[in-house]
Protein backbone atom coordinates (compact mmCIF):
# COMPACT_ATOMS: atom_id res chain seq x y z
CA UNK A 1 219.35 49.14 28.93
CA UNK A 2 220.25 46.37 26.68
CA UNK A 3 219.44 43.36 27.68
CA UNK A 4 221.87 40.42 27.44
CA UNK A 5 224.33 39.28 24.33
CA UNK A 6 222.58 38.23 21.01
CA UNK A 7 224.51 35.50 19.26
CA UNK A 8 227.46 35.28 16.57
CA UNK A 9 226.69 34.74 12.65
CA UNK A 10 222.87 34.61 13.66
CA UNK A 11 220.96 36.43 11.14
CA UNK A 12 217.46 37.38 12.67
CA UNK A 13 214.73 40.18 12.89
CA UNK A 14 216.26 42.84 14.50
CA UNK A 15 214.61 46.33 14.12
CA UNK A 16 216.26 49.19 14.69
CA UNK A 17 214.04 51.89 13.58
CA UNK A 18 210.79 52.46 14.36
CA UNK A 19 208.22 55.18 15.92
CA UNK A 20 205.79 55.87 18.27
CA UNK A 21 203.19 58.71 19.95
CA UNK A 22 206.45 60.40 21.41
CA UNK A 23 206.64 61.80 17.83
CA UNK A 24 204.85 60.83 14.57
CA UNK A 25 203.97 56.78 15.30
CA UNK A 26 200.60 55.49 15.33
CA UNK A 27 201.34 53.23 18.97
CA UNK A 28 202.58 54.46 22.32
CA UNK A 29 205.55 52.77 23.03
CA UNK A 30 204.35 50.42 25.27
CA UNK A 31 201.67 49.07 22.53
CA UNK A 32 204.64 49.36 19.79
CA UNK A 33 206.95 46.98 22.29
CA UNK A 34 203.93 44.68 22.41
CA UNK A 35 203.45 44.51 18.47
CA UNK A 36 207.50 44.06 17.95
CA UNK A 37 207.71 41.13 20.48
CA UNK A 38 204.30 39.89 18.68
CA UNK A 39 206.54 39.77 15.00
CA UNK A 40 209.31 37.47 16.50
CA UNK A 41 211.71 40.56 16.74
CA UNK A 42 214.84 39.60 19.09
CA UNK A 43 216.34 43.31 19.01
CA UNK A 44 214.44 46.35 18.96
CA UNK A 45 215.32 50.29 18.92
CA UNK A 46 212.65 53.01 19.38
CA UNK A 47 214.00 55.88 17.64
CA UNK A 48 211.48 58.80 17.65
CA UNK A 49 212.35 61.93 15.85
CA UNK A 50 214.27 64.40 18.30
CA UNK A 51 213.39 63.10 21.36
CA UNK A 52 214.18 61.03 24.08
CA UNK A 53 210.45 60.34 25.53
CA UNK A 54 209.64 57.54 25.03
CA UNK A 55 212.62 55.65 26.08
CA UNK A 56 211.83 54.77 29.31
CA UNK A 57 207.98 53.51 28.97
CA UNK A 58 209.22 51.36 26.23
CA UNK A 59 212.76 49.90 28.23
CA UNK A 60 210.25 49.00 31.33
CA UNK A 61 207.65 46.83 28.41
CA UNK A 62 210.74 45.38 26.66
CA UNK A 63 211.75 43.96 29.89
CA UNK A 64 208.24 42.62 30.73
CA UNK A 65 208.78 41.07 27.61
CA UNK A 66 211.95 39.71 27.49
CA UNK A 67 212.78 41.74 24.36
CA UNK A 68 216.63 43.24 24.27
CA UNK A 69 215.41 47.02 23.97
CA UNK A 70 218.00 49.83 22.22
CA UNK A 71 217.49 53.18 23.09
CA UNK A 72 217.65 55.44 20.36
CA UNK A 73 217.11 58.80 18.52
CA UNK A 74 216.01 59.83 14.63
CA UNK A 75 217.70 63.56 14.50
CA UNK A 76 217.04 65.33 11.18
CA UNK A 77 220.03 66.94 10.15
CA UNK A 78 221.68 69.22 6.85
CA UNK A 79 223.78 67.57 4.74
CA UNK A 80 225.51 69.90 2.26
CA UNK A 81 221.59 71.47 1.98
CA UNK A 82 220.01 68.25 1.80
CA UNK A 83 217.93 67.11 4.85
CA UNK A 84 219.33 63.66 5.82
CA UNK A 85 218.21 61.35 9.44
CA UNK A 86 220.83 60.47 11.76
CA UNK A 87 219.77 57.36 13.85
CA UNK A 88 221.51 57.25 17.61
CA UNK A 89 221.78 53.70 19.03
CA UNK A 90 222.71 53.15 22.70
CA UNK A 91 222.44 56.47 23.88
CA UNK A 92 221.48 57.40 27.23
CA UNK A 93 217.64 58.36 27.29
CA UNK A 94 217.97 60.76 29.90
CA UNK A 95 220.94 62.45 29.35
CA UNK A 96 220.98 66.37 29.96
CA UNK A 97 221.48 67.57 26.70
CA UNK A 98 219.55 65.58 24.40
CA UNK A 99 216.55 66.72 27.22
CA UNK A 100 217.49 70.07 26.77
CA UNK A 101 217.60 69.88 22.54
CA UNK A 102 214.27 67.82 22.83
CA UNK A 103 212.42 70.87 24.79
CA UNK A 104 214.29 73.52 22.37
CA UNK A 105 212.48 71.92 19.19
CA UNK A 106 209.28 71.16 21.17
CA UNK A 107 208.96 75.16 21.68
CA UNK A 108 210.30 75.71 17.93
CA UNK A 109 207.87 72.92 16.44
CA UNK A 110 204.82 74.59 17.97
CA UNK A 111 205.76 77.96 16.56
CA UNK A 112 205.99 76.09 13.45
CA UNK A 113 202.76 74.47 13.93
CA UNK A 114 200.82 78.20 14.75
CA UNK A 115 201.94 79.16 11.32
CA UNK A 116 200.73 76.02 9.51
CA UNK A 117 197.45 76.80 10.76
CA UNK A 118 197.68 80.32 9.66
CA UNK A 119 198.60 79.14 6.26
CA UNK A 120 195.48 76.41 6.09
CA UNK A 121 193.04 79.08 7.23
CA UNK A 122 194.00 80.83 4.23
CA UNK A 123 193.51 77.85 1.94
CA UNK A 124 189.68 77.62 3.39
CA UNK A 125 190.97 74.18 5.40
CA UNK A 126 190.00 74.66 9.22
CA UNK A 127 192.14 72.72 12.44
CA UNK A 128 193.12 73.89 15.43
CA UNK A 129 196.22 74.16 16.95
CA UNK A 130 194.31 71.75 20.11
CA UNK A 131 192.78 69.53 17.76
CA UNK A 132 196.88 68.88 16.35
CA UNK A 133 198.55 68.00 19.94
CA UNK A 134 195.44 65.62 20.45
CA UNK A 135 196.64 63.61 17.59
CA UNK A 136 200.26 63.82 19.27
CA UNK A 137 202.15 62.42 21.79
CA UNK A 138 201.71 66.07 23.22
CA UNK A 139 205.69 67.47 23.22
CA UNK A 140 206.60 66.67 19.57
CA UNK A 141 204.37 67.98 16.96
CA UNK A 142 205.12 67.80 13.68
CA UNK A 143 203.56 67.89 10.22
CA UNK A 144 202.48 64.42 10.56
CA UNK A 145 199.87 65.35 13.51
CA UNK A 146 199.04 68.48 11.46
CA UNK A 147 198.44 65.63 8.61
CA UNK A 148 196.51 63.42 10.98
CA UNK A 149 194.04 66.47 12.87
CA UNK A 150 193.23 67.23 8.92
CA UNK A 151 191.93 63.64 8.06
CA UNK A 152 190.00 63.41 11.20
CA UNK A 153 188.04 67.12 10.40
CA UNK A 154 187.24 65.64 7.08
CA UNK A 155 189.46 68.14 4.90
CA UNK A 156 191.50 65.38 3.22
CA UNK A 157 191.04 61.78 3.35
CA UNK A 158 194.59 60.41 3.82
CA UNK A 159 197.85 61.52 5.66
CA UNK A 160 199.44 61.30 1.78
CA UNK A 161 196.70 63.48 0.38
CA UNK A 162 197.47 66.09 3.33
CA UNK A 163 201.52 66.21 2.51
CA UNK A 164 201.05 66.32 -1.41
CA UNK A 165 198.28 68.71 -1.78
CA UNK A 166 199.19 71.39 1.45
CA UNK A 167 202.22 70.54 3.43
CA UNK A 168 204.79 68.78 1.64
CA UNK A 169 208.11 70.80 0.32
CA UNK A 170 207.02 73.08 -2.23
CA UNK A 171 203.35 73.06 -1.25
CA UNK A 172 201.03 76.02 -0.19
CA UNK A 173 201.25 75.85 3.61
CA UNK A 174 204.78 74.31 4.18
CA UNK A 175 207.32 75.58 6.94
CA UNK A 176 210.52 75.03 7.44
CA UNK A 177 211.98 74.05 10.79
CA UNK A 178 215.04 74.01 12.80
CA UNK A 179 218.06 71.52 11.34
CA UNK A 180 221.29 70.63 12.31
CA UNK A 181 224.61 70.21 10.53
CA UNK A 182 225.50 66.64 10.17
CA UNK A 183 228.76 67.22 12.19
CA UNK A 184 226.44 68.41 15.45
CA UNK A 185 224.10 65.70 15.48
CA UNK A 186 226.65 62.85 15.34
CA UNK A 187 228.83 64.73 17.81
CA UNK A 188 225.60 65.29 20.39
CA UNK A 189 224.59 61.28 19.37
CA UNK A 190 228.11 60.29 20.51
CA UNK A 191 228.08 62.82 24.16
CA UNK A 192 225.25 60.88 24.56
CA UNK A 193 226.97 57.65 24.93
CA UNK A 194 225.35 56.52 21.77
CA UNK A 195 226.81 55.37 18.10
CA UNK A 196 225.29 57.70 14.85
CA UNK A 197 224.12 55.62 11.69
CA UNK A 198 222.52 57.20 8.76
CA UNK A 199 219.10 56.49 8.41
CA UNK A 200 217.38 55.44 4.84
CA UNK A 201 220.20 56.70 2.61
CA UNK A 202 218.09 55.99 -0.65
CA UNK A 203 215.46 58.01 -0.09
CA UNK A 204 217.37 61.03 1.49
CA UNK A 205 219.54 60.93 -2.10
CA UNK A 206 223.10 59.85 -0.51
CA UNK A 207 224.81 58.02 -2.84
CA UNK A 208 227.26 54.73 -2.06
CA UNK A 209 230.37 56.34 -3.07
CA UNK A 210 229.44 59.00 -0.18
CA UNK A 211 230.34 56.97 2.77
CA UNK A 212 233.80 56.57 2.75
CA UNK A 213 233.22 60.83 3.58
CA UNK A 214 230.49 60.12 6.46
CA UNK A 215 232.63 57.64 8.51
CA UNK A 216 235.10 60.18 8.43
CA UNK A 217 232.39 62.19 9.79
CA UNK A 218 232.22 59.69 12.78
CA UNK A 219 228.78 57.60 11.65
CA UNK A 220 229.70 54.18 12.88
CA UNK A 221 226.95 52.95 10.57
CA UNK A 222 224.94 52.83 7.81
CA UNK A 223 221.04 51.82 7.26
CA UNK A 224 221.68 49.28 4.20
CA UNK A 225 218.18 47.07 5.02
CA UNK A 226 214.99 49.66 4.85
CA UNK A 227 211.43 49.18 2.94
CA UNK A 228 212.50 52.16 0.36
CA UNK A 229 215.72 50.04 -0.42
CA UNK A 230 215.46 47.62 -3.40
CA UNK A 231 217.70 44.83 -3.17
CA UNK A 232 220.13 45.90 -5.91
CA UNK A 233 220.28 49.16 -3.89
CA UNK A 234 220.18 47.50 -0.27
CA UNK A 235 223.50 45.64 -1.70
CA UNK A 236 225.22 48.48 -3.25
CA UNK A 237 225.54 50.20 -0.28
CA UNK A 238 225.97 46.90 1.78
CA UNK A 239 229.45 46.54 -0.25
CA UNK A 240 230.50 50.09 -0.24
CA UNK A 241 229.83 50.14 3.58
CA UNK A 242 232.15 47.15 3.80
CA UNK A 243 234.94 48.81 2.23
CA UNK A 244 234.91 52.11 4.33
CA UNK A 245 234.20 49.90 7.90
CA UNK A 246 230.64 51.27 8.46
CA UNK A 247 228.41 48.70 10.54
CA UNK A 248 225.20 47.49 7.99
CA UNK A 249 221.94 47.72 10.28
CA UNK A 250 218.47 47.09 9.47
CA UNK A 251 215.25 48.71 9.85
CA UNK A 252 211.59 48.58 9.11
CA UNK A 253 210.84 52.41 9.87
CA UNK A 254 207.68 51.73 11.62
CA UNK A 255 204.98 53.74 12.18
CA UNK A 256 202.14 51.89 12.28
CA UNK A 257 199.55 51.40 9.12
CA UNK A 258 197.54 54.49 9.25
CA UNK A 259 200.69 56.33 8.78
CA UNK A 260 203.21 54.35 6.79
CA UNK A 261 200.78 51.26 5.36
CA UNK A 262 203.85 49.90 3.46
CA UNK A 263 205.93 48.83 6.62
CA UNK A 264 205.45 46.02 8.49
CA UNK A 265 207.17 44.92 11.74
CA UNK A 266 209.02 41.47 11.14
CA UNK A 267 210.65 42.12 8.12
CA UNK A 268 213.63 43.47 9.16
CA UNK A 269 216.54 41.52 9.32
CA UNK A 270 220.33 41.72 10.10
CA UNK A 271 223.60 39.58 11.26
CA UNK A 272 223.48 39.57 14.94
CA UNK A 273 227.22 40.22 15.03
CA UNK A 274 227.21 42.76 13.10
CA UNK A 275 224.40 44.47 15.89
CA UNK A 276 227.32 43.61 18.62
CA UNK A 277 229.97 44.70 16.59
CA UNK A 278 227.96 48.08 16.44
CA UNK A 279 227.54 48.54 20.40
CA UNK A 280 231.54 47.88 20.01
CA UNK A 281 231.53 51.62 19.31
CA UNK A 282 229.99 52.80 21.85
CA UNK A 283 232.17 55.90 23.08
């Protein structure tokens, strides 16, 4: 599913993160396709948060648009207590047991999702459970949708607003949910047929010095290029990477303005070889 070779020492806008309806993105995937293509991206990965759904509406519009499509996977996983994103590239988007994880969380997010509402009924904020999965993809519901149902009834007027004041960490009607240990989510990324990079290190707190531990881990790669990264940061972690042979990939974590206004498709950039030299790994 990727379509033919991009070339050597070429730096151009390749994306390798971003979202769509099949979990907390603003576009289906065909529509998100469309608006990559649109921002002169060469290389694109949908990488929805734990699951596999929308992998094969977007493959069949990449190819309509001559656009070299990456299947891929955002998994949220535990690092030593701290929640960190594992990005799978190249994995197989119908493979048996990332289906079978996929419908394990959907069941586990909408228990999540029942108690959310629970908790907002008793902070005088009314949404319905129906009124949630209508501002989903329909499997994977999330806080984000919960977010989304409460700016549409008129009980907060941004998806920010929603996460600061009721569902963020520490707030009045936040739930945790089902994680995984680093170690399983690379090793399930990699039965998969896929390679694991982390995803946004800066914002999920992993410091440069802490790769060198993660390859050992088996991530192939590490997300130096993301809108959260300044550039002193982007390079820090650009030259660590170097030193402890993780791949540097880049991504514009898109999920479309009414959810993330700060990211724009187009702006994310990376060495072509370097996006080869990351299929390389492919188990």
């Amino acid at each position: 599913m990727t379509n033919g070779p991009v070339h050597d020492g070429i730096i151009d806008i390749i994306d390798l993160h971003t979202h769509s309806t099949a979990s907390d993105g603003q576009y289906a995937p065909p529509e998100v396709a469309a608006r990559v293509a649109k921002a002169g991206t060469v290389a694109w990965a949908l990488t929805d948060h734990d699951t596999v759904a929308g992998l094969l509406p977007a493959a069949a519009a990449a190819k309509d648009l001559d656009l070299r499509f990456i299947p891929g996977i955002e998994l949220s996983a535990l690092l030593d207590e701290r929640e960190v994103h594992v990005l799978g590239h190249f994995i197989d988007p119908v493979h048996p047991e990332l289906c079978r994880f996929e419908d394990m969380l959907a069941d586990h997010r909408r228990g999540r999702v029942r108690k959310i509402v629970r908790l907002l009924a008793e902070q005088g904020v009314s949404v319905t459970e129906e009124a949630i999965v209508a501002c989903s993809g329909g499997k994977t519901i999330g806080r984000p949708h919960v977010a989304r149902a409460m700016v549409e009834a008129g009980a907060v007027l941004t998806v920010r607003e929603a996460f600061d004041k009721f569902l963020g960490d520490g707030r009045p009607c936040y739930v945790g949910r089902f994680r995984l240990t680093v170690e399983d989510a690379v090793a399930m990324i990699r039965r998969a047929g896929g390679v694991a990079t982390l995803a946004h290190p800066g914002p999920s707190k992993v410091q440069a010095l802490e790769l060198r531990r993660l390859r050992a881990m088996g991530f192939d790669g590490v997300e130096a290029e993301h809108p959260e990264h300044h550039p002193e940061q982007a390079a820090r972690y650009r030259e660590v990477a170097g030193t402890v042979d993780l791949v540097c990939t880049a991504g514009t974590d898109f999920h479309g303005e009414l959810v993330s206004p700060d990211r724009f498709l187009g702006t994310s950039r990376m060495s072509a070889a370097e996006l080869d030299r990351l299929e390389a790994r492919r188990p």
